[in-house]
Protein backbone atom coordinates (compact mmCIF):
# COMPACT_ATOMS: atom_id res chain seq x y z
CA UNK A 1 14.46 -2.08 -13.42
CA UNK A 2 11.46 -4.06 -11.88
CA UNK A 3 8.41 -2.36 -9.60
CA UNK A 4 6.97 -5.19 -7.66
CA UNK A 5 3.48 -4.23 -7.18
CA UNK A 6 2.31 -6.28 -3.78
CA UNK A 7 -1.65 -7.40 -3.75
CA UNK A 8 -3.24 -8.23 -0.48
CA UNK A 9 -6.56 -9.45 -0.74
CA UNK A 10 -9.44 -10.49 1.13
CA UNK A 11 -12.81 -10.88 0.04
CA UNK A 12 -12.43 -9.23 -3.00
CA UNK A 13 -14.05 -11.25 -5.84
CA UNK A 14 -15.99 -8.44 -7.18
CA UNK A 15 -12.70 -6.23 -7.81
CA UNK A 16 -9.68 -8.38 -8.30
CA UNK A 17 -9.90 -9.06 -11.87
CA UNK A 18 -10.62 -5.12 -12.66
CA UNK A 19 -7.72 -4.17 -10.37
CA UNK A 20 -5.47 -6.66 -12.16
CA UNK A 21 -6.46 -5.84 -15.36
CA UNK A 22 -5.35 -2.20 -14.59
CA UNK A 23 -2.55 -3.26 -13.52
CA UNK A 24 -1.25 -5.28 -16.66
CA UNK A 25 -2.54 -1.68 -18.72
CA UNK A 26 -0.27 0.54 -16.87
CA UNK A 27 3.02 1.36 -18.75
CA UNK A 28 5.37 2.48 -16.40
CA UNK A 29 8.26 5.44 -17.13
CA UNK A 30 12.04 4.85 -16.62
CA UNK A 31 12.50 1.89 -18.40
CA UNK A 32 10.25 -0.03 -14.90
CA UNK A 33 8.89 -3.51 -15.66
CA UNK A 34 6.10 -4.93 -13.50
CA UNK A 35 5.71 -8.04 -11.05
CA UNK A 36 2.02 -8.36 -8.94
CA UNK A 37 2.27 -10.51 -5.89
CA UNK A 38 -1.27 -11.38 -4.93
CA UNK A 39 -1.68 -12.32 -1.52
CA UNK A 40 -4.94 -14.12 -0.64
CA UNK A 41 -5.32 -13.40 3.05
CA UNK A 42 -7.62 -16.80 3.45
CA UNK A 43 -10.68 -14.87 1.26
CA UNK A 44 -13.56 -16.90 2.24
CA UNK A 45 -15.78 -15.43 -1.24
CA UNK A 46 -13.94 -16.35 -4.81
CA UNK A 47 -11.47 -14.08 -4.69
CA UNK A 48 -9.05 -16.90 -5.30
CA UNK A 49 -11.02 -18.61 -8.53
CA UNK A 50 -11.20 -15.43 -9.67
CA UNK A 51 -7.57 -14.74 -9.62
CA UNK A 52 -6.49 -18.18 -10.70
CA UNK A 53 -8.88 -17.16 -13.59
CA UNK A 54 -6.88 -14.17 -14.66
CA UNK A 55 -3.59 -15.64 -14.42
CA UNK A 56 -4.17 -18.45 -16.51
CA UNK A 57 -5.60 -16.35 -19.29
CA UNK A 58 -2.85 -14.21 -19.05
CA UNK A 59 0.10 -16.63 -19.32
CA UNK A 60 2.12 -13.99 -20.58
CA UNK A 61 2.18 -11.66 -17.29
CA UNK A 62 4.59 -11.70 -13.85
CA UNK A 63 1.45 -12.61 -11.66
CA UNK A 64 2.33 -14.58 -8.19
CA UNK A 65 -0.35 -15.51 -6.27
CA UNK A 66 0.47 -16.33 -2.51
CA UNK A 67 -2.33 -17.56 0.07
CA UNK A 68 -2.63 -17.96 3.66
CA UNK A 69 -3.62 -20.52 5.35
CA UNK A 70 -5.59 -19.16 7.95
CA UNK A 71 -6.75 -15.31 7.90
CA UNK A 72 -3.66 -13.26 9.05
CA UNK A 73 -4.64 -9.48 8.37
CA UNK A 74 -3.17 -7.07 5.63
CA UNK A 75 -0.41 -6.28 7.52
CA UNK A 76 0.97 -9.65 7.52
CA UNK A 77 -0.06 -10.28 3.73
CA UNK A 78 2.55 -7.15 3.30
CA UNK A 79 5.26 -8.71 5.00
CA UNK A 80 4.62 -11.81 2.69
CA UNK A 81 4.43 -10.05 -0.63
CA UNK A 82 7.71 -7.88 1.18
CA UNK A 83 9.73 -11.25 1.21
CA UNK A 84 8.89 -12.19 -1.97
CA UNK A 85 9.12 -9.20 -4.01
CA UNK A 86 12.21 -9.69 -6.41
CA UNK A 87 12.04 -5.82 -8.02
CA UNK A 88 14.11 -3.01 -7.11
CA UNK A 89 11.19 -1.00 -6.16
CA UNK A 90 7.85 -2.25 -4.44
CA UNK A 91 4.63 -0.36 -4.04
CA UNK A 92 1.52 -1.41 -2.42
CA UNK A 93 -2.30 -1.55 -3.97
CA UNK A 94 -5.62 -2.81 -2.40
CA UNK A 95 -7.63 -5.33 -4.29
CA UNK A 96 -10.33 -2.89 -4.46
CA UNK A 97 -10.82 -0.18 -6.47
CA UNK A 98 -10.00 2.82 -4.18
CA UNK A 99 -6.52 3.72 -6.08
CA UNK A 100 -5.73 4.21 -9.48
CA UNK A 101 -2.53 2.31 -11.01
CA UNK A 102 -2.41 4.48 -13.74
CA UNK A 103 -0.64 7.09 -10.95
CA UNK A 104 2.07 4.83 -10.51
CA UNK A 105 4.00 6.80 -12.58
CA UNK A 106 3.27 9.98 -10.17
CA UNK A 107 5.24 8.13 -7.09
CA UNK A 108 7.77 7.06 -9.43
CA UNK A 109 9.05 10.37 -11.17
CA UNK A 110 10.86 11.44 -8.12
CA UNK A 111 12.51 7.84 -7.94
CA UNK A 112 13.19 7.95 -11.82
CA UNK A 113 14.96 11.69 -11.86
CA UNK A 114 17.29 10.50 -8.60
CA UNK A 115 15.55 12.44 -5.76
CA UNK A 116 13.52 9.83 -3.70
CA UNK A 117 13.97 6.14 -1.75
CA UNK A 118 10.65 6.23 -0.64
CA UNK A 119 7.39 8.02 -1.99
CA UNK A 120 3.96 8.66 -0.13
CA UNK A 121 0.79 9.20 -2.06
CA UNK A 122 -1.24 11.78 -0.61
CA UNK A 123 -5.04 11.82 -1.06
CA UNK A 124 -5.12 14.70 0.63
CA UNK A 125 -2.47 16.66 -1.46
CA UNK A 126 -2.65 18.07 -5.01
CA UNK A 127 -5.79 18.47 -7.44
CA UNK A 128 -6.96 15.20 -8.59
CA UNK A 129 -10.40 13.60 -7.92
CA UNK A 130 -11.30 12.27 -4.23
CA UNK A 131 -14.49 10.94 -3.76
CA UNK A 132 -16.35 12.57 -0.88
CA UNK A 133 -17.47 10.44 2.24
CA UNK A 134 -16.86 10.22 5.72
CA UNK A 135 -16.31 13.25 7.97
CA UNK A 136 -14.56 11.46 10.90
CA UNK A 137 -12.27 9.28 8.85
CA UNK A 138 -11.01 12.36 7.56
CA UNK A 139 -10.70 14.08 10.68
CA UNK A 140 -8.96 10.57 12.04
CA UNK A 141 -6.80 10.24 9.40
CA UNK A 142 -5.42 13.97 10.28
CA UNK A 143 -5.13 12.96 13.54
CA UNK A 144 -2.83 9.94 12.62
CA UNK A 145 -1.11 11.69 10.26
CA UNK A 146 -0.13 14.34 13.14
CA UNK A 147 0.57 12.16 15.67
CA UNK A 148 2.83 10.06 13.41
CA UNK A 149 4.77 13.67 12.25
CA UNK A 150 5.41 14.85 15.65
CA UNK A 151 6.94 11.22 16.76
CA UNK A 152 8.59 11.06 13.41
CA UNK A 153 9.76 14.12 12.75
CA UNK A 154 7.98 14.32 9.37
CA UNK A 155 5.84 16.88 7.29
CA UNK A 156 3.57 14.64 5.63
CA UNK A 157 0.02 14.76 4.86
CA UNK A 158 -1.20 11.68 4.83
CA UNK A 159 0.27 8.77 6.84
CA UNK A 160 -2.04 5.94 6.20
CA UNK A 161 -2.44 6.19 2.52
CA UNK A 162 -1.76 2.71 0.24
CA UNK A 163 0.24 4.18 -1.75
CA UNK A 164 3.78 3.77 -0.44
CA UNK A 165 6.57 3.52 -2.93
CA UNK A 166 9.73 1.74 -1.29
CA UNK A 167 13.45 0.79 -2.64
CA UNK A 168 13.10 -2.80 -1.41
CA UNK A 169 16.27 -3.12 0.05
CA UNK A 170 15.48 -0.52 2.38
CA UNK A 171 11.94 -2.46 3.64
CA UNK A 172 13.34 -5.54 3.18
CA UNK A 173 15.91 -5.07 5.39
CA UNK A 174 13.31 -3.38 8.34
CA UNK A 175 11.51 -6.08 11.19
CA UNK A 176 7.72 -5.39 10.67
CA UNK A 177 5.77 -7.00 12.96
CA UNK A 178 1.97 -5.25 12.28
CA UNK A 179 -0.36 -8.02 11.12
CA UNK A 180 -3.31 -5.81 10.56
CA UNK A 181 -3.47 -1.61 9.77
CA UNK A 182 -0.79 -1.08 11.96
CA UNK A 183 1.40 -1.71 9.15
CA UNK A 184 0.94 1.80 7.72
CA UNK A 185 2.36 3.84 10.97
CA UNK A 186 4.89 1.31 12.08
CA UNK A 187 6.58 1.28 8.40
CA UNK A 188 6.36 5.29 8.34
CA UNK A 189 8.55 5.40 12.11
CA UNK A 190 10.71 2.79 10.89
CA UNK A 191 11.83 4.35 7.94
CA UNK A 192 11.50 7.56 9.08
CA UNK A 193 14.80 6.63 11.14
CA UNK A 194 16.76 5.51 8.60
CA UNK A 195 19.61 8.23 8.58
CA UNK A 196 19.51 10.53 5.50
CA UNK A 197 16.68 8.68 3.72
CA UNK A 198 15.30 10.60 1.72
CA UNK A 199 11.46 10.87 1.63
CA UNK A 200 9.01 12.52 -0.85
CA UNK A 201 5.50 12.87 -1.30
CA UNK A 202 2.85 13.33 -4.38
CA UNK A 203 -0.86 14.21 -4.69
CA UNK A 204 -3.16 11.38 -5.50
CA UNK A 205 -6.42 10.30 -6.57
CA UNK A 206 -8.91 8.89 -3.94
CA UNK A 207 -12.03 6.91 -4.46
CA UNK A 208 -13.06 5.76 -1.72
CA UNK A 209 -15.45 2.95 -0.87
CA UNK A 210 -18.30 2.81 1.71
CA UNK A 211 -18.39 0.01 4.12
CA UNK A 212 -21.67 -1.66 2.16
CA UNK A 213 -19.71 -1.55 -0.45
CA UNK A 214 -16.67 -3.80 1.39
CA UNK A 215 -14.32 -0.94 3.48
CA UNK A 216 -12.76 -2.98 6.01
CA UNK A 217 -11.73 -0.57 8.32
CA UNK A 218 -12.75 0.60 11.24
CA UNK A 219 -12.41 2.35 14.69
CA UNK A 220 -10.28 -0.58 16.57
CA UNK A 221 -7.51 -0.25 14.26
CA UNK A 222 -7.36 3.48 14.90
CA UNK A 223 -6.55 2.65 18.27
CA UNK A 224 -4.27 0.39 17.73
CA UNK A 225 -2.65 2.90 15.21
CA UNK A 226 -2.44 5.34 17.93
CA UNK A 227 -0.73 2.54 20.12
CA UNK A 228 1.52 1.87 16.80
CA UNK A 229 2.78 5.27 16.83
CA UNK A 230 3.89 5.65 20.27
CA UNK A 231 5.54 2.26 20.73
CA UNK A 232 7.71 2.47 17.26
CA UNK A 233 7.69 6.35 17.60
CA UNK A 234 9.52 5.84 21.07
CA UNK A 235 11.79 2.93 19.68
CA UNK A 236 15.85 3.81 19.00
């Protein structure tokens, strides 16, 4: 069994080696061997010298690296690293340093004892560490997270976490079309209607990153997540 672990990165010369390096450190249960798919989203720092760097001292790893041409937006830097994923599972982790690998093996103990096709990380769910910042993210992300439950039909806590843990045949064979943040609610109403798919969710660790210190975020794309949840919500 392979979990393809997808990249996307922009701008992130000061973390991508440390996140990769956790990466190759993680040892995964249920047998699970790993692939990383970086996907340069057109960095315009040395994000991909940097990379190029690791890989080539690490000759030994499953390390793609994918680029865009032109900047493009996490979203579609997902559906690339989607496409090209060749494991049975996929999961998702930001270049920075906001999520710990070494939980991997949290989302995939449902998926290892038979229970789960898809597994949500919570960072607002369980007892592990979460860094304390910003009031109205928090109240936001809530706010999402409802939205996208009542629409859904869901009982999660936490909608727009990174941490989602897919069987790739089952996002493979969804149409995404979310270039930026939108991603994270039009995936959740997509697979939501999947009949009998069978959906879990485990408490994570969060530490979260100011934006001096590179968040990307910001209120447009809650907007345009709202927007995301009615239109896919709404869709048959």
């Amino acid at each position: 069994m392979k979990l393809s672990i997808i990249i996307p990165a922009y701008n992130e010369e000061k973390t991508i080696q440390s996140v990769l390096t956790k990466l190759l450190e993680v040892s995964l249960i249920g047998g699970f061997e790993k692939e990383l798919i970086v996907v340069n989203d057109c960095s315009q720092d040395q994000t991909e010298a940097n990379t190029l760097a690791f890989v080539a001292q690490h000759p030994e790893a499953q390390i793609k690296y994918l680029k865009h041409p032109v900047n493009r937006g996490k979203g579609a830097a997902l559906h690339t690293g989607i496409e090209q994923a060749t494991g049975q599972y996929l999961i998702v982790q930001d270049a920075d340093l906001e999520y710990d690998p070494h939980e991997f093996n949290i989302l995939l103990k449902p998926v290892v004892d038979g229970f789960a096709d898809v597994v949500y990380g919570s960072r607002f769910a369980g007892g592990n560490a979460h860094r304390i910042l910003f009031f109205w993210h928090t109240i936001g992300n809530k706010v999402l997270t409802f939205l996208s439950n009542m629409f859904n039909d869901l009982n999660l806590s936490d909608m727009e976490t990174c941490y989602k843990l897919f069987r790739s045949d089952i996002i493979k064979g969804l149409v995404l079309r979310e270039k930026r943040f939108g991603f994270e609610p039009e995936v959740t109403a997509k697979i939501a209607k999947i009949p009998k798919i069978r959906i879990y969710e485990v408490g994570i660790s969060y530490y979260g990153r100011t934006y001096a210190e590179g968040k990307k975020i910001n209120w447009k794309d809650g907007f345009r997540a709202i927007y995301c949840i009615v239109r896919y919500g709404l869709l048959k």
